[in-house]
C-alpha atoms as a PDB file:
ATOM      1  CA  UNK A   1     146.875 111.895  59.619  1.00  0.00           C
ATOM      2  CA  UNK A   2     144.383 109.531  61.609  1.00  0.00           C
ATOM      3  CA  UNK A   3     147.159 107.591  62.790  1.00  0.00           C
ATOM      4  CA  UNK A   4     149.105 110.180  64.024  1.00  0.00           C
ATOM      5  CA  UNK A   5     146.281 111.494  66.780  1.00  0.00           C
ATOM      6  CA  UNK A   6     145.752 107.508  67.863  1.00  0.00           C
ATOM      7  CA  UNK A   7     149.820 107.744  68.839  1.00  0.00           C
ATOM      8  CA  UNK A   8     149.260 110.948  71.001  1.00  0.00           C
ATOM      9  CA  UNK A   9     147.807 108.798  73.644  1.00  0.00           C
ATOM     10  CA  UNK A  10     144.780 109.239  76.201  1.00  0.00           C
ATOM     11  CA  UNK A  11     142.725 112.322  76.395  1.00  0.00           C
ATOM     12  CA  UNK A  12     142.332 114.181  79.708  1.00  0.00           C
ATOM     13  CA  UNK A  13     138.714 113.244  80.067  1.00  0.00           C
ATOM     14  CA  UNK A  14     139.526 109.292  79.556  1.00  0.00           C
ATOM     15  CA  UNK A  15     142.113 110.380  82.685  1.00  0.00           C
ATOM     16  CA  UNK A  16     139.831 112.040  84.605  1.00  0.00           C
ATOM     17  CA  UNK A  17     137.076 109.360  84.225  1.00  0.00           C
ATOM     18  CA  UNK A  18     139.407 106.784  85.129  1.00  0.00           C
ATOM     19  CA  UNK A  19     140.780 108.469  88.388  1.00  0.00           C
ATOM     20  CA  UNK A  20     136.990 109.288  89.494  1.00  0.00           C
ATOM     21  CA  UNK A  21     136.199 105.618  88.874  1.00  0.00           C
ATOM     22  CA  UNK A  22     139.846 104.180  91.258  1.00  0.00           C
ATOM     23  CA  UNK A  23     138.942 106.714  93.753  1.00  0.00           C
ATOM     24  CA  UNK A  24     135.604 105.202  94.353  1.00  0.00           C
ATOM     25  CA  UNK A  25     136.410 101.782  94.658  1.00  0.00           C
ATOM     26  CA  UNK A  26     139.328 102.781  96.988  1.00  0.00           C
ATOM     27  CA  UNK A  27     136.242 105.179  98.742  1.00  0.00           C
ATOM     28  CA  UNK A  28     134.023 101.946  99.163  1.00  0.00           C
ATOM     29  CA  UNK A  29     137.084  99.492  99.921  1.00  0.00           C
ATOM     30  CA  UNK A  30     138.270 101.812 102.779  1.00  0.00           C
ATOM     31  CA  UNK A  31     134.724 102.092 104.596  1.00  0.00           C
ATOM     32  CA  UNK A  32     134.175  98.659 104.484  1.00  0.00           C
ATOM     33  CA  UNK A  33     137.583  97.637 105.804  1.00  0.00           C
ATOM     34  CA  UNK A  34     136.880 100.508 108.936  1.00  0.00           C
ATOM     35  CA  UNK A  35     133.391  98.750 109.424  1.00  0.00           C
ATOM     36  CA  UNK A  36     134.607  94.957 109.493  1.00  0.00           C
ATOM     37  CA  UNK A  37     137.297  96.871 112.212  1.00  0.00           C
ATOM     38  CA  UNK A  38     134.495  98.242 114.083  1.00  0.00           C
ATOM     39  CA  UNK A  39     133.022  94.831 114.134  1.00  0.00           C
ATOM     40  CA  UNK A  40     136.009  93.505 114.965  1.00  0.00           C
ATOM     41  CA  UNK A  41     136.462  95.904 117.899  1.00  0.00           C
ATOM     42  CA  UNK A  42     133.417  94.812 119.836  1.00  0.00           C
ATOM     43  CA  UNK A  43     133.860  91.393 119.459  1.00  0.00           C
ATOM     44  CA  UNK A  44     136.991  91.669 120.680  1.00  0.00           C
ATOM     45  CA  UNK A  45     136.003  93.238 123.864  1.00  0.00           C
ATOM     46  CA  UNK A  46     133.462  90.285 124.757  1.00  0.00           C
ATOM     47  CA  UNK A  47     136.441  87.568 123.813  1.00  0.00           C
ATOM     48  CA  UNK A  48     138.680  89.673 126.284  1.00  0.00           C
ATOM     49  CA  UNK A  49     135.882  89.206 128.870  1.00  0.00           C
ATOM     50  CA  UNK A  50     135.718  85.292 128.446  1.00  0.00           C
ATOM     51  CA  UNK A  51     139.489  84.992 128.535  1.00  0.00           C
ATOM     52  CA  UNK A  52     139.423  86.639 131.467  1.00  0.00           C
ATOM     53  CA  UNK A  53     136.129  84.557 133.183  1.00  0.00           C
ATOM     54  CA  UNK A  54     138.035  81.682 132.205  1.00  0.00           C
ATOM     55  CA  UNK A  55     140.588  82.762 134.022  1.00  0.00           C
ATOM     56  CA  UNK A  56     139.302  83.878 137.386  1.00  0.00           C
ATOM     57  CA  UNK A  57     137.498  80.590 137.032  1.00  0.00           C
ATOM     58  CA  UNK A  58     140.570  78.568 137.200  1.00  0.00           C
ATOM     59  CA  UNK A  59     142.444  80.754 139.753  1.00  0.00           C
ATOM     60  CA  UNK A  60     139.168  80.421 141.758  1.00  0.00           C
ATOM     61  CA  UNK A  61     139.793  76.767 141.530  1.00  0.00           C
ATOM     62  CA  UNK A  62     143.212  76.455 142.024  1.00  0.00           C
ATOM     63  CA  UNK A  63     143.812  78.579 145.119  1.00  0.00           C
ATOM     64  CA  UNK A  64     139.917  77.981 146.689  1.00  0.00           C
ATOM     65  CA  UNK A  65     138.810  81.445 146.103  1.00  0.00           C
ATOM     66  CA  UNK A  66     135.834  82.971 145.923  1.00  0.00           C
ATOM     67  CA  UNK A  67     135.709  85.929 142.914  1.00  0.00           C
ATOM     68  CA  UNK A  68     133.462  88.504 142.344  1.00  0.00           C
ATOM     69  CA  UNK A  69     132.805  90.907 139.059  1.00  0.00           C
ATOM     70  CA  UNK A  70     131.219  94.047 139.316  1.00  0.00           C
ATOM     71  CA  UNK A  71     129.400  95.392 135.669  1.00  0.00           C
ATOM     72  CA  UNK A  72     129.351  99.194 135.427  1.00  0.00           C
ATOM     73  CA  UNK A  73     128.511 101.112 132.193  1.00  0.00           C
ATOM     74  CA  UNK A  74     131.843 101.533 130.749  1.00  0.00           C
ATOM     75  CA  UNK A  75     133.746  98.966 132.040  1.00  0.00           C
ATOM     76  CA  UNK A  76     133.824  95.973 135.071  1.00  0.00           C
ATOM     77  CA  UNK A  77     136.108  94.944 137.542  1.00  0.00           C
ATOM     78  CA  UNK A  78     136.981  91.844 139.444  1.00  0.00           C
ATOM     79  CA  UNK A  79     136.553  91.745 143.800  1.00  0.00           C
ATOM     80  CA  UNK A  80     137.536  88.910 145.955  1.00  0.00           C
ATOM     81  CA  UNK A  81     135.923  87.519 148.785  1.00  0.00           C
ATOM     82  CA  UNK A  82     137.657  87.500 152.552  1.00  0.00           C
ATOM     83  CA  UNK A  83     136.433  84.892 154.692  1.00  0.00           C
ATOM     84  CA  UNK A  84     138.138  86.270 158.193  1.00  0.00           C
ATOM     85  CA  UNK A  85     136.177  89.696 157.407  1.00  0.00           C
ATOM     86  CA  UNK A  86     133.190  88.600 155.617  1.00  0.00           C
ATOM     87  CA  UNK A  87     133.936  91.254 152.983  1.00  0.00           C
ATOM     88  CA  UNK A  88     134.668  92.270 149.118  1.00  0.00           C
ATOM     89  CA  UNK A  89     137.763  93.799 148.397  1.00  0.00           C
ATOM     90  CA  UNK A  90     139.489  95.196 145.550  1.00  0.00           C
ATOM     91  CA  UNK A  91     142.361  92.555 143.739  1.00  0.00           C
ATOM     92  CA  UNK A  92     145.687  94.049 144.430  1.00  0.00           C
ATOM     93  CA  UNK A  93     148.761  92.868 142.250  1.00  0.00           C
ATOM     94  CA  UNK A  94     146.826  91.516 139.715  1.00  0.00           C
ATOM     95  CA  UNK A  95     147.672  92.500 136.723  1.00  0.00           C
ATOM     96  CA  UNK A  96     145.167  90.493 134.174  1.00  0.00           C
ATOM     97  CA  UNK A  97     141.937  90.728 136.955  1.00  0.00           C
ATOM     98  CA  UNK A  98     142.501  94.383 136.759  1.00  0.00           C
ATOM     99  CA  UNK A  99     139.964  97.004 136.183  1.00  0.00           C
ATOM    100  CA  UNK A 100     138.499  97.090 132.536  1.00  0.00           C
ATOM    101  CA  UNK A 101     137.444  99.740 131.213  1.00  0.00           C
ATOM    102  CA  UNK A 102     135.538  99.626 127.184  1.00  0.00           C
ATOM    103  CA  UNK A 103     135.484 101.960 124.673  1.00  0.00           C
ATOM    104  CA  UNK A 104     133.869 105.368 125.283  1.00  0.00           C
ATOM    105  CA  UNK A 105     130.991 104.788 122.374  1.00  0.00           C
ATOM    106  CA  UNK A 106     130.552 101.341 123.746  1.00  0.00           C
ATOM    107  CA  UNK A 107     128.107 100.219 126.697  1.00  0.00           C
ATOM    108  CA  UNK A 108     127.466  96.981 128.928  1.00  0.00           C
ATOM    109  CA  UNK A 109     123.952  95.792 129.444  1.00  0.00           C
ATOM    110  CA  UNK A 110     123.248  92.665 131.789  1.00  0.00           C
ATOM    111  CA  UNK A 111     120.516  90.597 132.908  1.00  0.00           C
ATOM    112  CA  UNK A 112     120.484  88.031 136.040  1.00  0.00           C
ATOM    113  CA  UNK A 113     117.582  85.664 135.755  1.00  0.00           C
ATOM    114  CA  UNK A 114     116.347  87.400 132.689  1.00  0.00           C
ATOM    115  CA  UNK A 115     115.582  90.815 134.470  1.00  0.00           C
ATOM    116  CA  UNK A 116     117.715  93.090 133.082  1.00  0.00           C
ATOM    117  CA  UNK A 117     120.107  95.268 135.804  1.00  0.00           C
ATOM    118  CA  UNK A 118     120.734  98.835 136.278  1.00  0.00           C
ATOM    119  CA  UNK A 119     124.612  99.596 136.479  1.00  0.00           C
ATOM    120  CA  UNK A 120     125.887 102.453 137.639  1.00  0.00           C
ATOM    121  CA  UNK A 121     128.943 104.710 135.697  1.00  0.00           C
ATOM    122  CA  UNK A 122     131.368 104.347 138.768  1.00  0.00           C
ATOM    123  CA  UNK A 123     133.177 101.610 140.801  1.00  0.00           C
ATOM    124  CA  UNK A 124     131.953 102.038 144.747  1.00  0.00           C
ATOM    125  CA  UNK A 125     135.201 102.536 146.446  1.00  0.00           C
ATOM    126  CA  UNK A 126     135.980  99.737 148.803  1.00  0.00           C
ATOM    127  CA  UNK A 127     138.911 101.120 150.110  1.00  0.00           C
ATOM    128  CA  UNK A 128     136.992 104.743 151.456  1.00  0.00           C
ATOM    129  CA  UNK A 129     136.780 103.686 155.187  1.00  0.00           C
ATOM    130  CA  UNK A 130     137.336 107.620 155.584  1.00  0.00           C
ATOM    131  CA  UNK A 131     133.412 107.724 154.387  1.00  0.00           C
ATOM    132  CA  UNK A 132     130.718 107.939 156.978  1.00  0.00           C
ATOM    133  CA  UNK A 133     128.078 106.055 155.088  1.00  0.00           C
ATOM    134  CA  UNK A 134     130.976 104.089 152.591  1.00  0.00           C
ATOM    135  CA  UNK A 135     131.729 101.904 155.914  1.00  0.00           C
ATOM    136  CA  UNK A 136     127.615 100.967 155.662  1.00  0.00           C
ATOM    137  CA  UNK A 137     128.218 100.243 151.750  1.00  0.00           C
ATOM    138  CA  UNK A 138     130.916  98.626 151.655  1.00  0.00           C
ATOM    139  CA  UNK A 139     129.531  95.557 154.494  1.00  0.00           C
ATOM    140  CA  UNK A 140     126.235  94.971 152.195  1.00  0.00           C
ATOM    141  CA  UNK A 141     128.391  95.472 148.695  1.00  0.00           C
ATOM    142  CA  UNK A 142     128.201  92.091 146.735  1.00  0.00           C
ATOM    143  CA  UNK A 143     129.295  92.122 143.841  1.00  0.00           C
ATOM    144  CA  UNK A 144     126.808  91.208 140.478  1.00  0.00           C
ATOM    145  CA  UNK A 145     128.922  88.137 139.331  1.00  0.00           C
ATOM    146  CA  UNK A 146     130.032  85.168 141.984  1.00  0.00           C
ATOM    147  CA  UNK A 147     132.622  82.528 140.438  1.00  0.00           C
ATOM    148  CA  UNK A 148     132.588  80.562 143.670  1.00  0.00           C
ATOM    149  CA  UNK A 149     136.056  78.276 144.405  1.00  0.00           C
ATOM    150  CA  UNK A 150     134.294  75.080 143.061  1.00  0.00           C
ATOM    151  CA  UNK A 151     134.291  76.444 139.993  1.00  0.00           C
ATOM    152  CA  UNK A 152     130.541  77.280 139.937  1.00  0.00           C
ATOM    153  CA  UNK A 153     129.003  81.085 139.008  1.00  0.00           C
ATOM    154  CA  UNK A 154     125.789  82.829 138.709  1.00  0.00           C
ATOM    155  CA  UNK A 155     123.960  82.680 135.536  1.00  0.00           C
ATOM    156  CA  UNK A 156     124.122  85.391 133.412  1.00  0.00           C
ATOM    157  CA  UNK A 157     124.017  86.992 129.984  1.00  0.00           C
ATOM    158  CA  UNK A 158     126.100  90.204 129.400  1.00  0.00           C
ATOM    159  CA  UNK A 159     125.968  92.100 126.305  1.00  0.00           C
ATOM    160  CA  UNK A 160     128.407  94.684 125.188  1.00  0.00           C
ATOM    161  CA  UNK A 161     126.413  97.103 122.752  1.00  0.00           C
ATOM    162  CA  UNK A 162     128.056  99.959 120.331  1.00  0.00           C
ATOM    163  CA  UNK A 163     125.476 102.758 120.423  1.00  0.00           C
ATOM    164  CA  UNK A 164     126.465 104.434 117.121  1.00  0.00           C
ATOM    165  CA  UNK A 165     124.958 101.412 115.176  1.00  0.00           C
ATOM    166  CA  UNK A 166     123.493  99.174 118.091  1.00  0.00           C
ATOM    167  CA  UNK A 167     125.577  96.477 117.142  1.00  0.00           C
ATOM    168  CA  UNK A 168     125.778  94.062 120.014  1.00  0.00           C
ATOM    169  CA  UNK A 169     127.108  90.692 120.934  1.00  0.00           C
ATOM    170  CA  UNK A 170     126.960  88.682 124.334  1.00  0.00           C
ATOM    171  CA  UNK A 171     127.882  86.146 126.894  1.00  0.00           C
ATOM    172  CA  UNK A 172     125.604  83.935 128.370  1.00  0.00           C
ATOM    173  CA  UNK A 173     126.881  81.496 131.759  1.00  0.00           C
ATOM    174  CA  UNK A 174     124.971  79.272 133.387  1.00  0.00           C
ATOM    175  CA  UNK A 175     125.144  77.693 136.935  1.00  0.00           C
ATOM    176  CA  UNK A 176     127.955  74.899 136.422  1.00  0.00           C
ATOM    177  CA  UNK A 177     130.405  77.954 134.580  1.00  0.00           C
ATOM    178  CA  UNK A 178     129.993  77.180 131.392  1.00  0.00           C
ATOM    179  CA  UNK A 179     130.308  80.464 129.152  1.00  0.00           C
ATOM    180  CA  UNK A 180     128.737  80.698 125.687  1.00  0.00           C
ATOM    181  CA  UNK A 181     129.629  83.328 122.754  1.00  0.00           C
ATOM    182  CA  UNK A 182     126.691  85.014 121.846  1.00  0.00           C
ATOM    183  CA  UNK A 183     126.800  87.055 118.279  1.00  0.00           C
ATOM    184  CA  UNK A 184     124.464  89.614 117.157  1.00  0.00           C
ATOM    185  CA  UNK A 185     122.305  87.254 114.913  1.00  0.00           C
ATOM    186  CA  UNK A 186     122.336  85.049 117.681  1.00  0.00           C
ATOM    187  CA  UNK A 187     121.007  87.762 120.304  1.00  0.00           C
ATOM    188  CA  UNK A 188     116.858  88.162 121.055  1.00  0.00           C
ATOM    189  CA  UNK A 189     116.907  91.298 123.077  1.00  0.00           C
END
């Protein structure tokens, strides 16, 4: 008779016991897969940024250029100098120095000779000549980043910071171009 319940096999407890315990694991396996993501996400954002340095760096170079970048809150774009007008203007039919814009829960802090600068949320227009006072902007607009056509740029450090856990990592250049990765551990501020 005792070996007849032992063939009957398991009970609905040892079931239910067992499906609480694979749901957890699966529970804790999931989260930590979305954080590394996350992490993955923002670091992903400042690699994008040095590729594309890098880039106007060597176009900079190559065709004797002069490049500008422009850091907003949410985003940056890239200008380019005209030498007959003395004047920044937008990058037209360029495709990879196009506007950037990051992640809505993300934000971009940087500092120019360690003082830390306030960005605005929105682009100035340079293309408004409609504007009375845009005309007056648009002559003294520089823009916050210069990668000059010998290949040169202002030092800098900009950090791209996720607000929801303040998780941040950075790019630091210095006067000759070089551009340095900059991970959270890393980071002082």
């Amino acid at each position: 008779m005792i070996d007849a319940c032992r063939e009957r096999g398991f009970t609905l407890i040892e079931i239910l016991v067992t499906l609480v315990i694979v749901s957890i694991i699966l529970s804790i396996a999931v989260m930590s897969l979305n954080l590394v993501s996350d992490d993955r996400e923002i670091r992903t954002e400042v690699r994008r940024l040095m590729s594309l340095l890098e880039v106007a760096q060597d176009d900079a170079v190559l065709q004797g250029r002069d490049f500008g970048i422009e850091f907003l809150l949410g985003g940056y774009r890239f200008v380019e100098y005209d030498a007959y007008t003395g004047q920044w203007h937008d990058i037209f039919a360029a495709d990879v120095l196009r506007t950037r814009k990051i992640p809505d829960e993300m934000e971009i802090s940087l500092y120019l000779e360690d003082k830390r600068v306030l960005l605005d949320k929105n682009a100035l227009g340079l293309g408004e000549e409609d504007q009375a006072n845009s005309t007056a902007e648009i002559k003294n607009y520089a823009p916050h980043l210069l990668i000059f056509s010998s290949g040169d740029m202002t030092p800098f450090e900009v950090s791209i910071r996720r607000e929801t856990d303040q998780l941040a990592v950075a790019l630091k250049g210095d006067l000759f171009g070089n551009i340095e990765f900059i991970d959270d551990e890393d980071m002082q501020r």
